[in-house]
C-alpha atoms as a PDB file:
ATOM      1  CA  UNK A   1      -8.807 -14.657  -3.067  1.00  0.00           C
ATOM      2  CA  UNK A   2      -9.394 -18.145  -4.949  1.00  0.00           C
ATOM      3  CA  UNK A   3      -7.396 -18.283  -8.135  1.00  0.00           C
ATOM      4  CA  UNK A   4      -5.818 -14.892  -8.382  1.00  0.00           C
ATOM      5  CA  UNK A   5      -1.981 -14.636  -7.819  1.00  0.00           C
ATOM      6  CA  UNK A   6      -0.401 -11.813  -5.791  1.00  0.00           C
ATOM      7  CA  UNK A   7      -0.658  -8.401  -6.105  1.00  0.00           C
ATOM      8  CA  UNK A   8       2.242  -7.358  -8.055  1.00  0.00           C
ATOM      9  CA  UNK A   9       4.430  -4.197  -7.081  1.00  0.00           C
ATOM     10  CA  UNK A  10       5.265  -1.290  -9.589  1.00  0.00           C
ATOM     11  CA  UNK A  11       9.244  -2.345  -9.129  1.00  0.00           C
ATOM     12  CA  UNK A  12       8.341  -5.354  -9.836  1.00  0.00           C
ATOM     13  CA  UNK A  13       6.581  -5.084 -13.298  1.00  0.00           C
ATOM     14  CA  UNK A  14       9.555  -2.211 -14.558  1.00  0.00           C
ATOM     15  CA  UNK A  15      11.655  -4.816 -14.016  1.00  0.00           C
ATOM     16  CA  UNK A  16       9.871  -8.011 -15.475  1.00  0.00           C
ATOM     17  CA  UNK A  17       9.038  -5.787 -18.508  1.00  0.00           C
ATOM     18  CA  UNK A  18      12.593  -4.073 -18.467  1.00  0.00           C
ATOM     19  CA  UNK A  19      14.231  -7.442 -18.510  1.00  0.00           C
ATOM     20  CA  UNK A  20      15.919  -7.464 -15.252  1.00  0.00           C
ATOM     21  CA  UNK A  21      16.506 -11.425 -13.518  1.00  0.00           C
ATOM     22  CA  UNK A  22      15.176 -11.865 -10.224  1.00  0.00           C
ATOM     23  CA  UNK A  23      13.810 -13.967  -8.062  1.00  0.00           C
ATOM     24  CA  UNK A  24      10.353 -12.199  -7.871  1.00  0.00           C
ATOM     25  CA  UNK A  25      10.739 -11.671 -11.651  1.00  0.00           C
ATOM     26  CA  UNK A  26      11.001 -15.290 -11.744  1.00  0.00           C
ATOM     27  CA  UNK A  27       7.879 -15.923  -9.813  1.00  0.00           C
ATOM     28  CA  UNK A  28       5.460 -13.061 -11.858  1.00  0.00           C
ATOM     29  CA  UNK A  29       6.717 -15.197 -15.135  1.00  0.00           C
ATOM     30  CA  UNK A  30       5.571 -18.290 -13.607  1.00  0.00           C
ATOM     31  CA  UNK A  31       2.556 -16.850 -12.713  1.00  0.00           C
ATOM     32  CA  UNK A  32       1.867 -15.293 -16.321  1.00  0.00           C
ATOM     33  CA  UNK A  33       3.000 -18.968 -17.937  1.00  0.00           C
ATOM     34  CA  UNK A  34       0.690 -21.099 -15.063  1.00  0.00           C
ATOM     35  CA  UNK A  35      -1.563 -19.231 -13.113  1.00  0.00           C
ATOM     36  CA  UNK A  36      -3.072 -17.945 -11.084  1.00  0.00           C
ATOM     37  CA  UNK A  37      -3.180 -14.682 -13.080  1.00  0.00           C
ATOM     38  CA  UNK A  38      -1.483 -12.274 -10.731  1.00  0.00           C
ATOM     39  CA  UNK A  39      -3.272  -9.009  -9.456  1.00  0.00           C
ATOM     40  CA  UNK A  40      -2.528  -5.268 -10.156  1.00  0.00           C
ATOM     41  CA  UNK A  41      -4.883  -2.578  -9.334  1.00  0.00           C
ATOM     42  CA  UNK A  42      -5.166   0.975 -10.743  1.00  0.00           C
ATOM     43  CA  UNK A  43      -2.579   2.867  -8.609  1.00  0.00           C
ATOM     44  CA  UNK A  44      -0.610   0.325 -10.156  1.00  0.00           C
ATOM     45  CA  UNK A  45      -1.118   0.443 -12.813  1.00  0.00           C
ATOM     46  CA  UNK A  46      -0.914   4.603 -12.650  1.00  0.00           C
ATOM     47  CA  UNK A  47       2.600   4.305 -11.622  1.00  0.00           C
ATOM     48  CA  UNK A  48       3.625   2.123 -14.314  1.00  0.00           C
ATOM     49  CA  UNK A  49       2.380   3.105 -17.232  1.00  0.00           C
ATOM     50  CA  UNK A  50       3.216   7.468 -16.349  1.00  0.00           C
ATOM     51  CA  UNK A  51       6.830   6.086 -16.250  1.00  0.00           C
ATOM     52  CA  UNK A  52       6.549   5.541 -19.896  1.00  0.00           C
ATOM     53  CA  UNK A  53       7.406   8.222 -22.215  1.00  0.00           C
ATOM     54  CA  UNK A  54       7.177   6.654 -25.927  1.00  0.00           C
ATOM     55  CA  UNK A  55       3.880   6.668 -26.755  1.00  0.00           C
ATOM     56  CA  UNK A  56       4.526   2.993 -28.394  1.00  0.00           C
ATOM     57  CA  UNK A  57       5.525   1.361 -25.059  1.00  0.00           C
ATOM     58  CA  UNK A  58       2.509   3.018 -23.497  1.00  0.00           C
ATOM     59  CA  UNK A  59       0.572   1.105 -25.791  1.00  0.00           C
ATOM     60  CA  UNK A  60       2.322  -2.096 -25.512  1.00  0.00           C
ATOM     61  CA  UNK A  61       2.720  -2.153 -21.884  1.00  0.00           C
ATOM     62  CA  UNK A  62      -1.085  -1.892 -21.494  1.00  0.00           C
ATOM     63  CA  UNK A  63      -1.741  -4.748 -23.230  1.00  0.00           C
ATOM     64  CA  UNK A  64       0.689  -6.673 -21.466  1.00  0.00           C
ATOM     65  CA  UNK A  65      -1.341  -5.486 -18.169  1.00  0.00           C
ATOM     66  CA  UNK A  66      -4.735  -7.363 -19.429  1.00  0.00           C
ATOM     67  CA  UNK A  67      -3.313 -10.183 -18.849  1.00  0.00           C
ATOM     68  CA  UNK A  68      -3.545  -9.276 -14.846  1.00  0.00           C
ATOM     69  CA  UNK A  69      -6.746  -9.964 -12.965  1.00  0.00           C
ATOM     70  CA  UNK A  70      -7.671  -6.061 -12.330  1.00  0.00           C
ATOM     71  CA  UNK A  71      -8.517  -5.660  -8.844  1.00  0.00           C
ATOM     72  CA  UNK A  72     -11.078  -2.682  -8.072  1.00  0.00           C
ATOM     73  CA  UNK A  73     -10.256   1.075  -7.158  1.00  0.00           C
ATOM     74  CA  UNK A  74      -9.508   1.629  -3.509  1.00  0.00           C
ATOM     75  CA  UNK A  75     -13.125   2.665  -1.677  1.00  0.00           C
ATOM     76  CA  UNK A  76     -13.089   5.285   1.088  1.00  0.00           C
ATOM     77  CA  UNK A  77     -13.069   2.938   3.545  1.00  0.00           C
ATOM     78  CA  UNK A  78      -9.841   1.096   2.697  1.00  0.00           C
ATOM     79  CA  UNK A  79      -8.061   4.838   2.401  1.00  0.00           C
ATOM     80  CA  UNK A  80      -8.827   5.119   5.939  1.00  0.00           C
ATOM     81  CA  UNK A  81      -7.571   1.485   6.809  1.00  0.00           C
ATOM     82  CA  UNK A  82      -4.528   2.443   5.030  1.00  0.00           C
ATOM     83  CA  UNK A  83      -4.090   5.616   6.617  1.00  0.00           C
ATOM     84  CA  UNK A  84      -4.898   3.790  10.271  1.00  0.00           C
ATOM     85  CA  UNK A  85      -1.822   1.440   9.167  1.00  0.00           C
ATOM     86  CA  UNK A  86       0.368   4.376   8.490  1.00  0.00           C
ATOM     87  CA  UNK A  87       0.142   6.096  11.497  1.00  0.00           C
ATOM     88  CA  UNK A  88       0.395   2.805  13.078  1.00  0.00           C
ATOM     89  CA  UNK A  89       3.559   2.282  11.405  1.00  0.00           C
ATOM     90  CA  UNK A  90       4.872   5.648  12.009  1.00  0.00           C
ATOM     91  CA  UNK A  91       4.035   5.248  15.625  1.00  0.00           C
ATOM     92  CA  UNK A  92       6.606   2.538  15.684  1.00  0.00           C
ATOM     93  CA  UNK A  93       9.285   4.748  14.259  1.00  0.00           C
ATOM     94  CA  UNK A  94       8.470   3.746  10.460  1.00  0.00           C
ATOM     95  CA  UNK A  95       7.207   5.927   7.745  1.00  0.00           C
ATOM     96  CA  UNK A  96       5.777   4.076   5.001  1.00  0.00           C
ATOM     97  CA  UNK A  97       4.853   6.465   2.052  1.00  0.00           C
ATOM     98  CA  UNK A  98       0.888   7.067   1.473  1.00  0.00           C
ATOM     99  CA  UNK A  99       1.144   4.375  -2.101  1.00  0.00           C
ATOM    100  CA  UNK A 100       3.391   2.005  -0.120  1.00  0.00           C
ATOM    101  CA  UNK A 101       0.969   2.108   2.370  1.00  0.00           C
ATOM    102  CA  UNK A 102      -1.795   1.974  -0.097  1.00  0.00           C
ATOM    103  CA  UNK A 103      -0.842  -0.963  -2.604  1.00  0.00           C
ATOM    104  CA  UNK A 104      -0.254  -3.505   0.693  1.00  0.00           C
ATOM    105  CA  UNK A 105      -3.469  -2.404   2.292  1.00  0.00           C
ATOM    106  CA  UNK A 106      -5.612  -2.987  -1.566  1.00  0.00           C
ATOM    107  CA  UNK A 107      -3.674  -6.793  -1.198  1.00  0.00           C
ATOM    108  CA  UNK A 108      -5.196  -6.919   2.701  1.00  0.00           C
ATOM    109  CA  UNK A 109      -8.277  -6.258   1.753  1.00  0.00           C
ATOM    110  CA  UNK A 110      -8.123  -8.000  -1.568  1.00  0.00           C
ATOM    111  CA  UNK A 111      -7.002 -11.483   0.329  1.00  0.00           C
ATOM    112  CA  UNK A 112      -3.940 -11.777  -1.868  1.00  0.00           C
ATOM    113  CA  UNK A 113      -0.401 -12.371  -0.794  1.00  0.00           C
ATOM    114  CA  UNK A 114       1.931  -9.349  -2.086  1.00  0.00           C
ATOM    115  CA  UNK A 115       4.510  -9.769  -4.959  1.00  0.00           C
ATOM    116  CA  UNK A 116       7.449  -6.687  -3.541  1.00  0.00           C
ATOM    117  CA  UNK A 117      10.982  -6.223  -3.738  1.00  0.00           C
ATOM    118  CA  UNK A 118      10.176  -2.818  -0.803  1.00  0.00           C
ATOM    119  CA  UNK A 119      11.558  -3.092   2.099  1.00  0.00           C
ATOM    120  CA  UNK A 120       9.005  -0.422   3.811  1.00  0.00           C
ATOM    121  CA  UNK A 121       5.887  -2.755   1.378  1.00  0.00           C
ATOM    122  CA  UNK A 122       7.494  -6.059   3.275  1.00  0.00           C
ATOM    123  CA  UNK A 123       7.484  -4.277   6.570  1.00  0.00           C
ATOM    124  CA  UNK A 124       4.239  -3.174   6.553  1.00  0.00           C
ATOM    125  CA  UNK A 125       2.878  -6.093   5.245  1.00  0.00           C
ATOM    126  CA  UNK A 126       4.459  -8.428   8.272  1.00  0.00           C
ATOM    127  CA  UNK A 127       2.847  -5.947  10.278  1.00  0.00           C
ATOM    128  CA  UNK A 128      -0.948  -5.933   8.824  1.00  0.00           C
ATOM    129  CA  UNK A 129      -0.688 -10.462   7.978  1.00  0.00           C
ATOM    130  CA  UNK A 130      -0.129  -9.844   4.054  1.00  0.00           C
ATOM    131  CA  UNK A 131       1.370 -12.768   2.884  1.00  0.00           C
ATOM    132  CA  UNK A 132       4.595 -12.030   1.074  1.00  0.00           C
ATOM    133  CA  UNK A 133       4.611 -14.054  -2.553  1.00  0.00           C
ATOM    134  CA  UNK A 134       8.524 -13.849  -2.678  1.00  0.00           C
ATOM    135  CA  UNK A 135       8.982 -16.057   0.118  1.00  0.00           C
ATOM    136  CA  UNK A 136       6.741 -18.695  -1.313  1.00  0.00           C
ATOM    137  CA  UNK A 137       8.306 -21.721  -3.503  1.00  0.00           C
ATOM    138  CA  UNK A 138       8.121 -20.938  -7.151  1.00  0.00           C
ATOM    139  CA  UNK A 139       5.396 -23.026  -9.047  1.00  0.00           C
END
């Protein structure tokens, strides 16, 4: 997907927003600074924000997610692709949970490498040809 960034895990924002140094906290800042905006999408965005309980970092958190190009809802047709993926997956001894399987099947579809710290998102991802952001150079 031309000039959107990756599609940036729920780990991955707690921690960017919760202060915590890494490597793929290093990369969504450069992204944020640079561009390409990076993607979320609303399951996301769901997961994030309900892990919130003062009503003031609700608010503030939500801002800071407009500055993410918003990808759209997951149709029926990519909940079956992800579900095809998961029994896939499971088939080869690995269960992925439904949202794992979910958010890297939205970045397949999407065209947009994944931004993860999840072992069982990185799996899967290998598996379906997701492009994994954290094993790209920095900008």
């Amino acid at each position: 997907m031309d000039g959107v960034g990756p599609l940036v895990d729920t780990s991955i924002l707690i921690d960017y927003f919760g202060g915590v140094d890494s490597r793929e906290t290093e990369i969504l800042d450069n992204l944020l600074e640079q561009g390409p905006p990076p993607a979320t999408a609303p399951v996301i965005v769901q997961e994030y924000l309900q892990g919130l309980t003062d009503s003031n970092d609700f608010v503030l958190a939500r801002a800071d997610l407009e500055d993410f190009h918003q990808l759209p809802p997951p149709d029926y047709l990519l909940h079956l692709r992800a579900a095809g993926f998961h029994v896939r997956m499971r088939r080869r001894g690995m269960t992925i949970p439904t949202i794992d399987t979910l958010i890297v099947t939205i970045a397949e579809v999407a065209d947009c490498p994944l931004l993860t710290r999840d072992a069982r998102q990185k799996e899967l991802a290998r598996f379906v040809g997701v492009p994994l952001a954290s094993q790209r150079a920095s900008s």
